[in-house]
C-alpha atoms as a PDB file:
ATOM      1  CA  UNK A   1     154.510 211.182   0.579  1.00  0.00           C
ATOM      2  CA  UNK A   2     156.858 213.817  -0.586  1.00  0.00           C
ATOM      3  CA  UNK A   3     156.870 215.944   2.565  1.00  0.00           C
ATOM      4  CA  UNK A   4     157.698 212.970   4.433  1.00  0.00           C
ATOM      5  CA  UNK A   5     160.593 212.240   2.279  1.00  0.00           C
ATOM      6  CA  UNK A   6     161.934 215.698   3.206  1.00  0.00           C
ATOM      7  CA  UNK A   7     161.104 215.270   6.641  1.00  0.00           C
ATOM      8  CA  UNK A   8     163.362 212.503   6.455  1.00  0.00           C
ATOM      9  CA  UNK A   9     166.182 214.041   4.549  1.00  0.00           C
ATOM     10  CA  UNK A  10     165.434 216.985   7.179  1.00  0.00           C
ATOM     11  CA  UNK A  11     165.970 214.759   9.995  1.00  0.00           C
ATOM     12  CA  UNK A  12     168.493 212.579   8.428  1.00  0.00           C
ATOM     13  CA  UNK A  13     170.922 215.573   8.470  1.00  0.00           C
ATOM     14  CA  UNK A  14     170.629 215.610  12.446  1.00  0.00           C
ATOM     15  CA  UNK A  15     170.690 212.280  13.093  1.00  0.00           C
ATOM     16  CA  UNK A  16     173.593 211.040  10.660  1.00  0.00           C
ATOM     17  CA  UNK A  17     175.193 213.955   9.925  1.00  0.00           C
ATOM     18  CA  UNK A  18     174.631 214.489   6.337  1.00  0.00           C
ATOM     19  CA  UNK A  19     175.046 217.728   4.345  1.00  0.00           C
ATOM     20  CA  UNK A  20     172.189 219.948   3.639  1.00  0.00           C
ATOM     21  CA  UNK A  21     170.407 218.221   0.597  1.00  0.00           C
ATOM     22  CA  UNK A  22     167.893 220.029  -2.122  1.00  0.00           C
ATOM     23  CA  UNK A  23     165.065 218.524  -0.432  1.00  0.00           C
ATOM     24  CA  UNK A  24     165.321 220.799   2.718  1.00  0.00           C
ATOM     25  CA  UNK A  25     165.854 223.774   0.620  1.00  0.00           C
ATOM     26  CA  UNK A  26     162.811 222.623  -1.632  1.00  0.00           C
ATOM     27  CA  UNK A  27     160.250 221.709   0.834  1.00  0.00           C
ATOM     28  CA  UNK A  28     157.357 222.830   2.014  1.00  0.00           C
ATOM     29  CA  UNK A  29     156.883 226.504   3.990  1.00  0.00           C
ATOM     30  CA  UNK A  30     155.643 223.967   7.208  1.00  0.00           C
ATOM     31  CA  UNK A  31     158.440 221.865   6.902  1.00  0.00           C
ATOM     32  CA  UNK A  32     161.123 224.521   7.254  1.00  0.00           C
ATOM     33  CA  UNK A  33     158.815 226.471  10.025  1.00  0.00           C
ATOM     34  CA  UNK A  34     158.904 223.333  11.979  1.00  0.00           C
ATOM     35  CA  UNK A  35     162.444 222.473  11.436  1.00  0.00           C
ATOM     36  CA  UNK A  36     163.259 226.172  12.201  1.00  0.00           C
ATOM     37  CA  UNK A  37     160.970 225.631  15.592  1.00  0.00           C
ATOM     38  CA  UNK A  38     162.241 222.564  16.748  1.00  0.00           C
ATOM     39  CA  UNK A  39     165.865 224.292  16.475  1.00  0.00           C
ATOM     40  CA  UNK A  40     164.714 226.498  18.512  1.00  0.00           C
ATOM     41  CA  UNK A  41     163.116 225.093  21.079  1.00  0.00           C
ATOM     42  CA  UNK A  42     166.291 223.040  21.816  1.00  0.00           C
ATOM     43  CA  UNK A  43     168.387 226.035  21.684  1.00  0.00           C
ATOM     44  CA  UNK A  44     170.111 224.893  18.281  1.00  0.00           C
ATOM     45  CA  UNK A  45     171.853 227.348  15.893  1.00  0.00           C
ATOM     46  CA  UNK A  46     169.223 227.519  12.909  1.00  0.00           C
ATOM     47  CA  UNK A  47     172.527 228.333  11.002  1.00  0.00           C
ATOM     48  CA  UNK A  48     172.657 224.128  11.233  1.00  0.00           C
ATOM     49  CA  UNK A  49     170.415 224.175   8.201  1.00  0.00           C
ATOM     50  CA  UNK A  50     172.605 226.596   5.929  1.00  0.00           C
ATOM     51  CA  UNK A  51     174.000 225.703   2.576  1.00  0.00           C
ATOM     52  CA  UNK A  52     177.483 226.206   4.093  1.00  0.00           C
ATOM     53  CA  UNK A  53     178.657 222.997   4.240  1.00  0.00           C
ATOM     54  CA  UNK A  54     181.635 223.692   6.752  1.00  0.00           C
ATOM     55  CA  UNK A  55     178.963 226.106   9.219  1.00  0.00           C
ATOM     56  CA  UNK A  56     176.723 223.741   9.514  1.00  0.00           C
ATOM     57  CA  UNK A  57     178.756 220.779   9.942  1.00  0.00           C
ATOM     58  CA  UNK A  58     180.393 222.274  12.425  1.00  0.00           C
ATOM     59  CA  UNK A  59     177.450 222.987  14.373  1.00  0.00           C
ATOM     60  CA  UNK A  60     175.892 219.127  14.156  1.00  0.00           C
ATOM     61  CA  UNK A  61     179.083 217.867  15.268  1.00  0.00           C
ATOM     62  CA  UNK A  62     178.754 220.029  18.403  1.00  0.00           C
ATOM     63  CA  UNK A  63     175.362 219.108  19.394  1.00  0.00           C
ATOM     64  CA  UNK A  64     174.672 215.596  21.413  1.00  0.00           C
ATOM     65  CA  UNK A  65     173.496 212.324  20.257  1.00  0.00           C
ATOM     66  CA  UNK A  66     170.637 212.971  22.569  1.00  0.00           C
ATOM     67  CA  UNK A  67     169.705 216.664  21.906  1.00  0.00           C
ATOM     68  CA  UNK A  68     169.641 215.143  17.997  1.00  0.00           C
ATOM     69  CA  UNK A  69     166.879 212.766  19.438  1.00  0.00           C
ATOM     70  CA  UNK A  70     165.347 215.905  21.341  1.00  0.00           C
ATOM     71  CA  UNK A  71     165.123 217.631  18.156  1.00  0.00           C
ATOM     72  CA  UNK A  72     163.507 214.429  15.831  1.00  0.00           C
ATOM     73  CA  UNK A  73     160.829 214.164  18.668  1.00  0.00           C
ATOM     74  CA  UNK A  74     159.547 217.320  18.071  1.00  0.00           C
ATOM     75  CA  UNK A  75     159.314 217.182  13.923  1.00  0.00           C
ATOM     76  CA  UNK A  76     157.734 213.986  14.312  1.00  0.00           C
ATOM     77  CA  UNK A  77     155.165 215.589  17.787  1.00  0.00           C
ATOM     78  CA  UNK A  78     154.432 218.209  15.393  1.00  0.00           C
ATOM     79  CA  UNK A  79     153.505 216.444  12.251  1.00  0.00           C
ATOM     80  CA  UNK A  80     151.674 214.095  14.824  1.00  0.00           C
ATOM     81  CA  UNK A  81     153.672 210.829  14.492  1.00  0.00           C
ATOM     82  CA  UNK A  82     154.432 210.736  17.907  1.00  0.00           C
ATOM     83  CA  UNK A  83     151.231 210.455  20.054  1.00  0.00           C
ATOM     84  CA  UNK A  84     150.627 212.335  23.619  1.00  0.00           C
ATOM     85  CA  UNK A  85     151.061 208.332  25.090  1.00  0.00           C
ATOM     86  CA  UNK A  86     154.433 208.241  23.338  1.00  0.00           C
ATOM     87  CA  UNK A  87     153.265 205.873  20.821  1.00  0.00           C
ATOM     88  CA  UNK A  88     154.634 205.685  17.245  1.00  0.00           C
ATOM     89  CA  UNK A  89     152.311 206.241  13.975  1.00  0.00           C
ATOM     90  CA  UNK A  90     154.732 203.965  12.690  1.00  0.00           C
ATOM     91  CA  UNK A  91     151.890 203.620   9.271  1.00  0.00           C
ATOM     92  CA  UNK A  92     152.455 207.034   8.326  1.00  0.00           C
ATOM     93  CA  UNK A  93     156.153 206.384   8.087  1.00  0.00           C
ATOM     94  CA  UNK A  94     156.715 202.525   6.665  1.00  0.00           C
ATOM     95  CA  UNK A  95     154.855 203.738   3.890  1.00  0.00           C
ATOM     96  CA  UNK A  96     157.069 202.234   0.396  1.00  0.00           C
ATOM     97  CA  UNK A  97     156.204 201.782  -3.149  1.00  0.00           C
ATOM     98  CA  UNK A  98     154.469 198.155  -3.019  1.00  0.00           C
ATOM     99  CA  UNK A  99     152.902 196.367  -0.223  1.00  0.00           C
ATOM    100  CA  UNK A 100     155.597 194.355   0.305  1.00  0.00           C
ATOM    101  CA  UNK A 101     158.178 196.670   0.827  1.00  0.00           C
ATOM    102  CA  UNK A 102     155.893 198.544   3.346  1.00  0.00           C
ATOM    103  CA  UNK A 103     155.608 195.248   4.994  1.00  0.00           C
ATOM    104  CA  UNK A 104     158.975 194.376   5.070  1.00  0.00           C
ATOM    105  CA  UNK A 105     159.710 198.441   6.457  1.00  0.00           C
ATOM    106  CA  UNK A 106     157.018 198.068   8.951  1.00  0.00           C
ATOM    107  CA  UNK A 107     158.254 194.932  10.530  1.00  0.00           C
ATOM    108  CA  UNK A 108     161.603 196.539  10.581  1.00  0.00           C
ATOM    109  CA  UNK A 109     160.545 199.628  12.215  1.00  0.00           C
ATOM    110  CA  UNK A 110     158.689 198.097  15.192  1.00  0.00           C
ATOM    111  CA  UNK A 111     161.786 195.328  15.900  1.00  0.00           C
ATOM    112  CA  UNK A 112     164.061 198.399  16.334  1.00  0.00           C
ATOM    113  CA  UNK A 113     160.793 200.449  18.456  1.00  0.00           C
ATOM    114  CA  UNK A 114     160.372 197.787  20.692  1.00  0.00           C
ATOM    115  CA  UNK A 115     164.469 197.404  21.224  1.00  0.00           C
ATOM    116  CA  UNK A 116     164.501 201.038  21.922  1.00  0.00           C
ATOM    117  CA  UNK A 117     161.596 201.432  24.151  1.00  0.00           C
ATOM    118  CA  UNK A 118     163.223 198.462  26.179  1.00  0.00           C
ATOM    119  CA  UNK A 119     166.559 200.332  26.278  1.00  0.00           C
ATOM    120  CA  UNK A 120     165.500 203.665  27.011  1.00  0.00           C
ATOM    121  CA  UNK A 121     162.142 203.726  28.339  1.00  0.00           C
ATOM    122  CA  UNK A 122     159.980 207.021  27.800  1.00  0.00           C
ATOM    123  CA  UNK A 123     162.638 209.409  26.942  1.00  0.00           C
ATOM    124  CA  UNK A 124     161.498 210.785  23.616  1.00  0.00           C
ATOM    125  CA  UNK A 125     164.924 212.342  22.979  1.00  0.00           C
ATOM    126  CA  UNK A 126     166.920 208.913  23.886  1.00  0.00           C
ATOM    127  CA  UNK A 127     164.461 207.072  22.332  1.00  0.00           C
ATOM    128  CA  UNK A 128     165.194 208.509  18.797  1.00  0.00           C
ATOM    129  CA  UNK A 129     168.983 208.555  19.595  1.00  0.00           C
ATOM    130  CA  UNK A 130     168.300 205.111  19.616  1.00  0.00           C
ATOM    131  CA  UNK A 131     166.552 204.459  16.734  1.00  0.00           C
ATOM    132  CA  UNK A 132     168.918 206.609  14.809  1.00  0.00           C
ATOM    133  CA  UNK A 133     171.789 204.492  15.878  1.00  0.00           C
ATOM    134  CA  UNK A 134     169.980 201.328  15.116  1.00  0.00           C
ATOM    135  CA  UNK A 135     168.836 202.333  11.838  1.00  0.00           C
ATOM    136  CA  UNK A 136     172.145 202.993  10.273  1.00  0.00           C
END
């Protein structure tokens, strides 16, 4: 549960543009290699990730709402939350204290995946553009 809560914090400085928390800086060896890999396969500045608040925002405001989506598709392909078929492990990341509350995230989740697959179709990388801009 705690890598996916800096997974999360990871991602959530792409997709909403939030400094550079602790977590990043405190996770796991994978987490960062993945990070760094994703960032590179989309041709992003790794420098996104530094501790320089003013670098690094600079760099996310330059990069797309889309290529932010590109770059979410891959953590999530490469810790297997995203399926071959495009389908959505969506279990692995409702998960919440009680049973309720993972309820309650669950139903959430797959109102806004179903909105987004209508919207957007297969695109991975508009697909999580989506989500990231329904989720705020």
């Amino acid at each position: 549960m705690k890598a996916l809560f800096v997974i999360f914090s990871a991602l959530l400085i792409l997709v909403h543009g939030k400094a550079l928390s602790p977590d990043l800086e405190n996770s796991t060896p994978k987490v960062k290699l993945t990070m760094k890999q994703c960032l590179k396969e989309y041709n992003v500045n790794p420098a996104i990730l530094e501790p320089d608040i003013k670098k690094s925002d600079d760099l996310l405001h330059s990069l797309t709402e889309e290529k932010k989506g590109c770059i979410t598709a891959c953590m999530y392909r490469s810790f297997n939350w995203l399926r071959p078929d495009g389908s959505l492990d969506i279990d692995s990341f409702t998960e919440s204290d009680t049973p309720e509350e993972s309820k309650a995230e669950k139903e959430k989740y797959l109102k806004l995946i179903a909105e987004c697959k209508a919207e957007v179709g297969k695109n991975d990388c508009k697909f999580f553009s989506c989500l990231a801009r329904k989720d705020q």
